[in-house]
PDB file of N, CA and C in Angstrom:
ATOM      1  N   UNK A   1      95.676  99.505  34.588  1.00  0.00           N
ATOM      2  CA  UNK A   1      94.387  98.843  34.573  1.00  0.00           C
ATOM      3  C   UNK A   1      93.770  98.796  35.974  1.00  0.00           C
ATOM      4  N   UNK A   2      94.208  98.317  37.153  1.00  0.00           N
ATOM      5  CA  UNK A   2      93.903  98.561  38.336  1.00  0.00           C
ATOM      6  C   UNK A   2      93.639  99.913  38.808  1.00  0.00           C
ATOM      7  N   UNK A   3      94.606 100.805  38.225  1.00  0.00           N
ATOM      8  CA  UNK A   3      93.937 101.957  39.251  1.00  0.00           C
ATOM      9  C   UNK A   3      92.391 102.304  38.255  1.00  0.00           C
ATOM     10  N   UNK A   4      92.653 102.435  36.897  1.00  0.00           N
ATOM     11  CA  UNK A   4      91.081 102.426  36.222  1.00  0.00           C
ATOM     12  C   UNK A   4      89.876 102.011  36.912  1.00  0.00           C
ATOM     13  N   UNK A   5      90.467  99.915  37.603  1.00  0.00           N
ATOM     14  CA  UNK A   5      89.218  99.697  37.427  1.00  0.00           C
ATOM     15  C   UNK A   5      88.784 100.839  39.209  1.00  0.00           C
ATOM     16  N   UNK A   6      89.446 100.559  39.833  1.00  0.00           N
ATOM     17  CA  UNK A   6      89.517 101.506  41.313  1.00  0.00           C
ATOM     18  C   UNK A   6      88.578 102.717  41.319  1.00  0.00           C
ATOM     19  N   UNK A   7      89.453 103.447  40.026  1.00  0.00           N
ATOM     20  CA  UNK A   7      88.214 104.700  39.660  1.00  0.00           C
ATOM     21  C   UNK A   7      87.236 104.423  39.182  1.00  0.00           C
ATOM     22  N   UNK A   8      86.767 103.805  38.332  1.00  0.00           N
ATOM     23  CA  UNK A   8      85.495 103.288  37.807  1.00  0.00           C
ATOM     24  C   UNK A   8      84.480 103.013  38.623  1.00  0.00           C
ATOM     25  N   UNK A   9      85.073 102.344  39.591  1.00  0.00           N
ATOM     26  CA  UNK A   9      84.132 101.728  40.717  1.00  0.00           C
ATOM     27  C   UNK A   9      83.908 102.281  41.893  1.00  0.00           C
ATOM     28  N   UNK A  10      84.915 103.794  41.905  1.00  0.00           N
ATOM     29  CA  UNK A  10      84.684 104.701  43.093  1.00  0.00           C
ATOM     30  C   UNK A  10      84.608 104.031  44.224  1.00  0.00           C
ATOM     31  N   UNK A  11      85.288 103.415  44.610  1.00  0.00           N
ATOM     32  CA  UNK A  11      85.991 102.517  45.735  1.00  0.00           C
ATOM     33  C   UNK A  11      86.599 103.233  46.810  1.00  0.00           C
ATOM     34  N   UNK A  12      87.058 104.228  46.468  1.00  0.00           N
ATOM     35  CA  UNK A  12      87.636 104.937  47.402  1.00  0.00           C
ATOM     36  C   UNK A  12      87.773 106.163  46.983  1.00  0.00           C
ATOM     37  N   UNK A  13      87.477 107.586  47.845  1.00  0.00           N
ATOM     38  CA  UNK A  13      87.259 108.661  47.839  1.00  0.00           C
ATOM     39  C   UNK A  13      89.666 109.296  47.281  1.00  0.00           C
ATOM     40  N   UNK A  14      90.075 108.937  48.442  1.00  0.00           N
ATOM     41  CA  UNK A  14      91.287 109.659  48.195  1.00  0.00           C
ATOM     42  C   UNK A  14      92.215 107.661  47.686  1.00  0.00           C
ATOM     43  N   UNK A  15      93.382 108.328  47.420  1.00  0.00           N
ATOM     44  CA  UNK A  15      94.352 106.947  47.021  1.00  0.00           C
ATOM     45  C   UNK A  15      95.588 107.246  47.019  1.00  0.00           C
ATOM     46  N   UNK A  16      96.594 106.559  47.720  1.00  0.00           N
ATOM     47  CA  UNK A  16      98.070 107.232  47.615  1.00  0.00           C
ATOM     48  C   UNK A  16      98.411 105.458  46.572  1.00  0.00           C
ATOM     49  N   UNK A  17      98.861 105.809  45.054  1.00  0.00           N
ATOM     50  CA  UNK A  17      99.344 104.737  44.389  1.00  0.00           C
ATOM     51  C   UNK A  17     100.406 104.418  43.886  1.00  0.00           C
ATOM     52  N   UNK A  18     101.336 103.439  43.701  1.00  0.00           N
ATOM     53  CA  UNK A  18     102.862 103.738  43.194  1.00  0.00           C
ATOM     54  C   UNK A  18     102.893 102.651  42.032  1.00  0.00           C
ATOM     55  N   UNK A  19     103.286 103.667  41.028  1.00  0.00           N
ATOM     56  CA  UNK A  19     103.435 102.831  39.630  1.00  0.00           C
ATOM     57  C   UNK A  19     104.866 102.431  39.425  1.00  0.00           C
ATOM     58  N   UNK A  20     105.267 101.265  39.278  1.00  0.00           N
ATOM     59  CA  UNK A  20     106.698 101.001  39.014  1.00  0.00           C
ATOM     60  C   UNK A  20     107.015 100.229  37.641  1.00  0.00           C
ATOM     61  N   UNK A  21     108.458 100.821  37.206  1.00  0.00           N
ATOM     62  CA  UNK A  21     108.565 100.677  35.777  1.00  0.00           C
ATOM     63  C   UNK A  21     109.539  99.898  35.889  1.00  0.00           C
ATOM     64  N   UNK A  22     109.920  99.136  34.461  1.00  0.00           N
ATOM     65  CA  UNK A  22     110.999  98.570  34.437  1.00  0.00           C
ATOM     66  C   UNK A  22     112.357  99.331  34.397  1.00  0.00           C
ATOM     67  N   UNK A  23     113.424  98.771  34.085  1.00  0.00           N
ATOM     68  CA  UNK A  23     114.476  99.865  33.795  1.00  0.00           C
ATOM     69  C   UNK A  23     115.146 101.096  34.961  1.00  0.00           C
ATOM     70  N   UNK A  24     115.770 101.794  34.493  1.00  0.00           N
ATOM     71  CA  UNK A  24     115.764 103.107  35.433  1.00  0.00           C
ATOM     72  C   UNK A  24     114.961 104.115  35.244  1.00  0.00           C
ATOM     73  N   UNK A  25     114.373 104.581  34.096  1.00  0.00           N
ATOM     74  CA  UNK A  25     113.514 105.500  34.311  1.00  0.00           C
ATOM     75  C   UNK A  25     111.789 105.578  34.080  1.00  0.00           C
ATOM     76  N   UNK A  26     111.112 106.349  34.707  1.00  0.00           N
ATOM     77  CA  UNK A  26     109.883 105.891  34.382  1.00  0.00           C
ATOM     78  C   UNK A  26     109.361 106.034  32.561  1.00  0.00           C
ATOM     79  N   UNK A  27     108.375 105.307  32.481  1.00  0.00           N
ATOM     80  CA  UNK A  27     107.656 105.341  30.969  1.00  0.00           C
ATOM     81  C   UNK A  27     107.015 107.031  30.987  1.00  0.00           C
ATOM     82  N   UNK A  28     107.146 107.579  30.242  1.00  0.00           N
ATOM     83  CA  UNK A  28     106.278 109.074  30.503  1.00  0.00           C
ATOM     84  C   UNK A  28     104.930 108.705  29.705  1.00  0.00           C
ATOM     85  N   UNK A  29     104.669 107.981  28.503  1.00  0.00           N
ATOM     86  CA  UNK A  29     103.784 107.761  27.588  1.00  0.00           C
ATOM     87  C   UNK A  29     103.078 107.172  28.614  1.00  0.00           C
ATOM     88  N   UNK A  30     103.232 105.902  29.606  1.00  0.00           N
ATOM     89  CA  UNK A  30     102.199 105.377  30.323  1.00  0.00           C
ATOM     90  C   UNK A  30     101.724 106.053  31.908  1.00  0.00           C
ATOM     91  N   UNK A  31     102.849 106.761  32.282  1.00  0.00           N
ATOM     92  CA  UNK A  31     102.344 107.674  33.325  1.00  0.00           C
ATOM     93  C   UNK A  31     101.586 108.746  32.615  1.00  0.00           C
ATOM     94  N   UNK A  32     101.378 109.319  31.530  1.00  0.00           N
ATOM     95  CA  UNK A  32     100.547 110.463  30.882  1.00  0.00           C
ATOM     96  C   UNK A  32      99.094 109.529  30.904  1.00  0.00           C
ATOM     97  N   UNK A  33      99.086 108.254  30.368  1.00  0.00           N
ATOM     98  CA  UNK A  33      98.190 108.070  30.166  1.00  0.00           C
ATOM     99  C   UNK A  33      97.201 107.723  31.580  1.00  0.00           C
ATOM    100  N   UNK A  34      97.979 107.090  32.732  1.00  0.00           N
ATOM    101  CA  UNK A  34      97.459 106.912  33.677  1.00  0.00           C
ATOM    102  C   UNK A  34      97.087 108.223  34.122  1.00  0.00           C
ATOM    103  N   UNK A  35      97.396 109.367  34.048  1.00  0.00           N
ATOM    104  CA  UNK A  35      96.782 110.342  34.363  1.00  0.00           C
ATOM    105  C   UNK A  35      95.987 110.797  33.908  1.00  0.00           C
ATOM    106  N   UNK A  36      95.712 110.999  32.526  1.00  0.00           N
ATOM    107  CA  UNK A  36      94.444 110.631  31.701  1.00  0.00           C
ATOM    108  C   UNK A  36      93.260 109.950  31.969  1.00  0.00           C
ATOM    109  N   UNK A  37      93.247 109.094  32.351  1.00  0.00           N
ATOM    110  CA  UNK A  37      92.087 108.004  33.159  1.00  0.00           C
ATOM    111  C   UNK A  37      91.777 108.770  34.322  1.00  0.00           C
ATOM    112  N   UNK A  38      92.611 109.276  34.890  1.00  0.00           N
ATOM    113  CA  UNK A  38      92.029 109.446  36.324  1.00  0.00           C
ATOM    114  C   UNK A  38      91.361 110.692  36.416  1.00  0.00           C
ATOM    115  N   UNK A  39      92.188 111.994  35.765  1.00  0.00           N
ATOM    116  CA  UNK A  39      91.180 112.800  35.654  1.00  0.00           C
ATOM    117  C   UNK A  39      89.835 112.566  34.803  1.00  0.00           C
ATOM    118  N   UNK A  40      89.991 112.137  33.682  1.00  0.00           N
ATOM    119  CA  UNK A  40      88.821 111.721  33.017  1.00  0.00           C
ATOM    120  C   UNK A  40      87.859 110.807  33.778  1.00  0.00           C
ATOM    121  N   UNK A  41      87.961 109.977  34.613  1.00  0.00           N
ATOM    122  CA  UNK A  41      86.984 109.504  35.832  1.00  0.00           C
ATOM    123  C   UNK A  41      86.727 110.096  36.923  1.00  0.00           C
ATOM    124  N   UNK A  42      86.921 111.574  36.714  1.00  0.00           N
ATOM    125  CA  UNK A  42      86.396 112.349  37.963  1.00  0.00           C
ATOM    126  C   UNK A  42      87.283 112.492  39.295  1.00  0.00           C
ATOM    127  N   UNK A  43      88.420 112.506  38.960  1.00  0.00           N
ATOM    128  CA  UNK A  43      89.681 112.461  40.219  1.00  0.00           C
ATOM    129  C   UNK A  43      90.875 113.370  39.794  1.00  0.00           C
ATOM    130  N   UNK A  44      90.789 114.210  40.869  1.00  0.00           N
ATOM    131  CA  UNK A  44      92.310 115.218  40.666  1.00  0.00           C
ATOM    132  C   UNK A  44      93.627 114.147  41.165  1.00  0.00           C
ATOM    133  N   UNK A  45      94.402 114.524  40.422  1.00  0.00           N
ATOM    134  CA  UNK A  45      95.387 113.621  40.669  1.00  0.00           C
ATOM    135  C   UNK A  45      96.785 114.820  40.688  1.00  0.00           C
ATOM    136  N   UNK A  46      97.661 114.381  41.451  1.00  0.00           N
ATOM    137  CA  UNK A  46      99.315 114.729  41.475  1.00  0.00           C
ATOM    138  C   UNK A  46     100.453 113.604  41.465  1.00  0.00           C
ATOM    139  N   UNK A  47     101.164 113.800  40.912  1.00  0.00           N
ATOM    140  CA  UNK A  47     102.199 112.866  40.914  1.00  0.00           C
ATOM    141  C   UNK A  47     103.467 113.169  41.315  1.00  0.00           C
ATOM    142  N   UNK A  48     104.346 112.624  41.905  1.00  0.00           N
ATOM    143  CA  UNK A  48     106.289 112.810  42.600  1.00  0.00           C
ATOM    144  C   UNK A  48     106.690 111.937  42.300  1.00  0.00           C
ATOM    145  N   UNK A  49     107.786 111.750  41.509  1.00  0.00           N
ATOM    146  CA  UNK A  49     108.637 111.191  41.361  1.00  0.00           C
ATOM    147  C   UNK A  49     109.467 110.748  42.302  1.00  0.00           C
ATOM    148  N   UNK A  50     109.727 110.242  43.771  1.00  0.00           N
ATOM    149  CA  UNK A  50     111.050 110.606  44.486  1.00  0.00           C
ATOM    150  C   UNK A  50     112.323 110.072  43.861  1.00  0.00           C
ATOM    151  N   UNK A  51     113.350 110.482  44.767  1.00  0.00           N
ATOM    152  CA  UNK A  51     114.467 110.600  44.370  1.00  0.00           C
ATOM    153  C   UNK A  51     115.017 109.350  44.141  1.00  0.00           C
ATOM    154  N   UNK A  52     114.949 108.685  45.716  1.00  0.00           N
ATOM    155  CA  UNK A  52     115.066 107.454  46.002  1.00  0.00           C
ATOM    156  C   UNK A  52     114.660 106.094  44.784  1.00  0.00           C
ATOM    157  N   UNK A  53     113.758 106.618  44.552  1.00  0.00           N
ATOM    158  CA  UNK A  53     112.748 105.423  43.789  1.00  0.00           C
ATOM    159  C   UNK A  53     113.029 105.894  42.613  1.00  0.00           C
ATOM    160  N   UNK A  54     114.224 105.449  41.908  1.00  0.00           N
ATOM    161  CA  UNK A  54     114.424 106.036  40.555  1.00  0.00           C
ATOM    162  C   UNK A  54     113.147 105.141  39.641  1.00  0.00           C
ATOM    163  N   UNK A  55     112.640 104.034  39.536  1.00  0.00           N
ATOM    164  CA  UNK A  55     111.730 103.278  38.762  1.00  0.00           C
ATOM    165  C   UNK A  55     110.665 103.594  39.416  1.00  0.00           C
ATOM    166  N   UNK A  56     110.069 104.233  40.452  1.00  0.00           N
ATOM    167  CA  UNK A  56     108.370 103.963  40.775  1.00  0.00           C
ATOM    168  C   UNK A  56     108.544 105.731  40.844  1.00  0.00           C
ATOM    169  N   UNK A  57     106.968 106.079  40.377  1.00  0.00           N
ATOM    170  CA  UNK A  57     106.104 107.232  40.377  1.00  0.00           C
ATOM    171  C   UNK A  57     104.995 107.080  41.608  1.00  0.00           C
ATOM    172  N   UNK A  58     104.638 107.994  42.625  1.00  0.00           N
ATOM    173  CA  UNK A  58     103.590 107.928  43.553  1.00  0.00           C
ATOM    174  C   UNK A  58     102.499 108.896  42.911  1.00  0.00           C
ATOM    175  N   UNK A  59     101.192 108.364  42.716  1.00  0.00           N
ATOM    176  CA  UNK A  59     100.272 109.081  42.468  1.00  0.00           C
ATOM    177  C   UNK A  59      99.284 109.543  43.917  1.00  0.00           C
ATOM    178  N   UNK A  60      99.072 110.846  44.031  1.00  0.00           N
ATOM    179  CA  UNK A  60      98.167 111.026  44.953  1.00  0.00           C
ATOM    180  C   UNK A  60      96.721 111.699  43.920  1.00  0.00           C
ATOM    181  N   UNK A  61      95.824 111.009  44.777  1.00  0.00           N
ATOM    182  CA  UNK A  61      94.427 111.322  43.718  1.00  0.00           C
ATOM    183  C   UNK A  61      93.243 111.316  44.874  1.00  0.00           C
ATOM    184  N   UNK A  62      92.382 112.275  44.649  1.00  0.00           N
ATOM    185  CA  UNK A  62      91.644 112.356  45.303  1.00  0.00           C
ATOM    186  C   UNK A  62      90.369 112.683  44.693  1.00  0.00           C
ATOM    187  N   UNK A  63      88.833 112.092  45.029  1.00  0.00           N
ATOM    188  CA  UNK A  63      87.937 113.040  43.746  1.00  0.00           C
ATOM    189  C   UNK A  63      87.559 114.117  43.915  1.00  0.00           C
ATOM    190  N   UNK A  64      87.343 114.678  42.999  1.00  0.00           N
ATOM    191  CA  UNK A  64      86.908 116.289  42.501  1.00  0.00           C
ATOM    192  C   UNK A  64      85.332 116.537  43.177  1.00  0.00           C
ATOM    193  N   UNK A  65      84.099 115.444  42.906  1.00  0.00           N
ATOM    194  CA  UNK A  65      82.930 116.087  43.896  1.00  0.00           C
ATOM    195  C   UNK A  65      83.749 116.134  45.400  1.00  0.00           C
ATOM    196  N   UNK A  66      84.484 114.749  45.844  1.00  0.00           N
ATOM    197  CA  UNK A  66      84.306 114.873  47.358  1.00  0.00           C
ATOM    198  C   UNK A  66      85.043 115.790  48.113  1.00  0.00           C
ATOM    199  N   UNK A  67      85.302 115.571  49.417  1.00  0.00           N
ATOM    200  CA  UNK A  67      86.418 116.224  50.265  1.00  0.00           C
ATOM    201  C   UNK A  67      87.792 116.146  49.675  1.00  0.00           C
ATOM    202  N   UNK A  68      88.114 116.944  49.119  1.00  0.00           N
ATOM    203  CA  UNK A  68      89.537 116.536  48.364  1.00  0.00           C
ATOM    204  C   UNK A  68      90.577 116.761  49.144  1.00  0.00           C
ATOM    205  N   UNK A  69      91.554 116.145  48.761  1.00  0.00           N
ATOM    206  CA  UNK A  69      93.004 116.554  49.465  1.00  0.00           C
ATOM    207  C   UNK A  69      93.499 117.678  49.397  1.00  0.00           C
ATOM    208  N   UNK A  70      94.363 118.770  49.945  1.00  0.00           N
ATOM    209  CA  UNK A  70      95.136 119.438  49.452  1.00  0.00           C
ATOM    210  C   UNK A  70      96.133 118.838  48.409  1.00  0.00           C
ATOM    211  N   UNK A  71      96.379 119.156  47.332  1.00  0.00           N
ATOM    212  CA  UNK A  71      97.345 118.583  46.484  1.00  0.00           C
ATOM    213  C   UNK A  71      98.078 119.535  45.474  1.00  0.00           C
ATOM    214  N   UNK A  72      97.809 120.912  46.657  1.00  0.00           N
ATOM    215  CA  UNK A  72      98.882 121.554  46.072  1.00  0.00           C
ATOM    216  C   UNK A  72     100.242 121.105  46.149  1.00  0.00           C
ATOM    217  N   UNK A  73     101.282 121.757  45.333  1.00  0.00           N
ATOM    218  CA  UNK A  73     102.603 121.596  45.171  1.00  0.00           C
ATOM    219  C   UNK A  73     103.047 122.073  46.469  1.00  0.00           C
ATOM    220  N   UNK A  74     103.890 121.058  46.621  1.00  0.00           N
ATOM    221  CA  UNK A  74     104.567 121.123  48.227  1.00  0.00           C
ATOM    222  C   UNK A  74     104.314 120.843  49.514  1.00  0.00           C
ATOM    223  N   UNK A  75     102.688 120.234  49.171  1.00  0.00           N
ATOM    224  CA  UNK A  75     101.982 120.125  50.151  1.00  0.00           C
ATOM    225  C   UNK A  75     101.778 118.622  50.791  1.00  0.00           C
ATOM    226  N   UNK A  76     102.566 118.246  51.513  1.00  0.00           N
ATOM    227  CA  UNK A  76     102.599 117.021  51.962  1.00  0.00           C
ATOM    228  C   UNK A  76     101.637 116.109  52.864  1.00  0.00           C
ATOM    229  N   UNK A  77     101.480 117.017  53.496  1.00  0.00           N
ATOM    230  CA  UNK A  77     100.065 117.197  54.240  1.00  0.00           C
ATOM    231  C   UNK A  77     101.220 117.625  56.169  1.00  0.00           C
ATOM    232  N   UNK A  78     100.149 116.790  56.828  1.00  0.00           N
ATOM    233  CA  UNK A  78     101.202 117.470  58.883  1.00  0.00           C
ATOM    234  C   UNK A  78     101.676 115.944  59.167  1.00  0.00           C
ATOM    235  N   UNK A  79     102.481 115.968  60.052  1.00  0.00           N
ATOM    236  CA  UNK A  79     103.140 114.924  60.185  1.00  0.00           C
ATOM    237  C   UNK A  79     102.085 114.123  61.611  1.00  0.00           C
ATOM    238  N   UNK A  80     101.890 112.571  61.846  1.00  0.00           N
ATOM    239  CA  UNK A  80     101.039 111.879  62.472  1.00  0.00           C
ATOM    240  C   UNK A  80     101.186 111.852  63.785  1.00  0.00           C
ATOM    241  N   UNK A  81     102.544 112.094  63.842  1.00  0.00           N
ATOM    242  CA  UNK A  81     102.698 112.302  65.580  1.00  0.00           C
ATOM    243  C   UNK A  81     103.433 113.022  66.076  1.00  0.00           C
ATOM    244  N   UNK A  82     103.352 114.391  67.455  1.00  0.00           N
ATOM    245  CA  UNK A  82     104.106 115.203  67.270  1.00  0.00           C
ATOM    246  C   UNK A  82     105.586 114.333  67.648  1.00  0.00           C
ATOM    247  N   UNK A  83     106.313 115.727  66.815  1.00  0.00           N
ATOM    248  CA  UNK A  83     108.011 114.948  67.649  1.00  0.00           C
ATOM    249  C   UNK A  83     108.311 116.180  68.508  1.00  0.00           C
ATOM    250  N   UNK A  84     109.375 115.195  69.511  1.00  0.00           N
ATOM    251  CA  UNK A  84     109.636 115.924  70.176  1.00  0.00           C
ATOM    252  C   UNK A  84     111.191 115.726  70.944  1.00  0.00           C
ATOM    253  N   UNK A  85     111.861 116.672  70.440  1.00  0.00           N
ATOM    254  CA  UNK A  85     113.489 116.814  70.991  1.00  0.00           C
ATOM    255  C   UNK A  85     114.197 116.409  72.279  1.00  0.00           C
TER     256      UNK A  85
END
């Protein structure tokens, strides 16, 4: 319901969101549907599971008119500060 109303109201262009379930594994029926909403409100969306987080799903979504994210597969984006050895 929150991320809906979020999209609805175009509040924000990109969104990194984490859905967490009960149990150990995620709901697939309600992560399908949350993805449903979002493309259907005008937002490309990707989702990861990590490993770590056996109960939460991270959604990355960004909208389709604006500057979108890369959200290809694998694509994490560059890291914020260089490192250095």
């Amino acid at each position: 319901e929150l991320l809906q109303r979020w999209c609805e109201g175009r509040w924000a262009s990109n969104m990194i969101v984490t859905m967490k379930f009960q149990g150990g594994e995620p709901d697939l029926d309600e992560l399908d549907n949350a993805i449903q909403v979002v493309e259907r409100l005008g937002y490309n969306c990707r989702v990861k599971h990590f490993f770590n987080n056996k109960n939460e799903v991270t959604f990355m979504v960004s909208e389709k008119d604006g500057n979108p994210l890369d959200l290809e597969v694998g694509s994490l984006g560059s890291t914020m500060f260089p490192v250095t050895l």
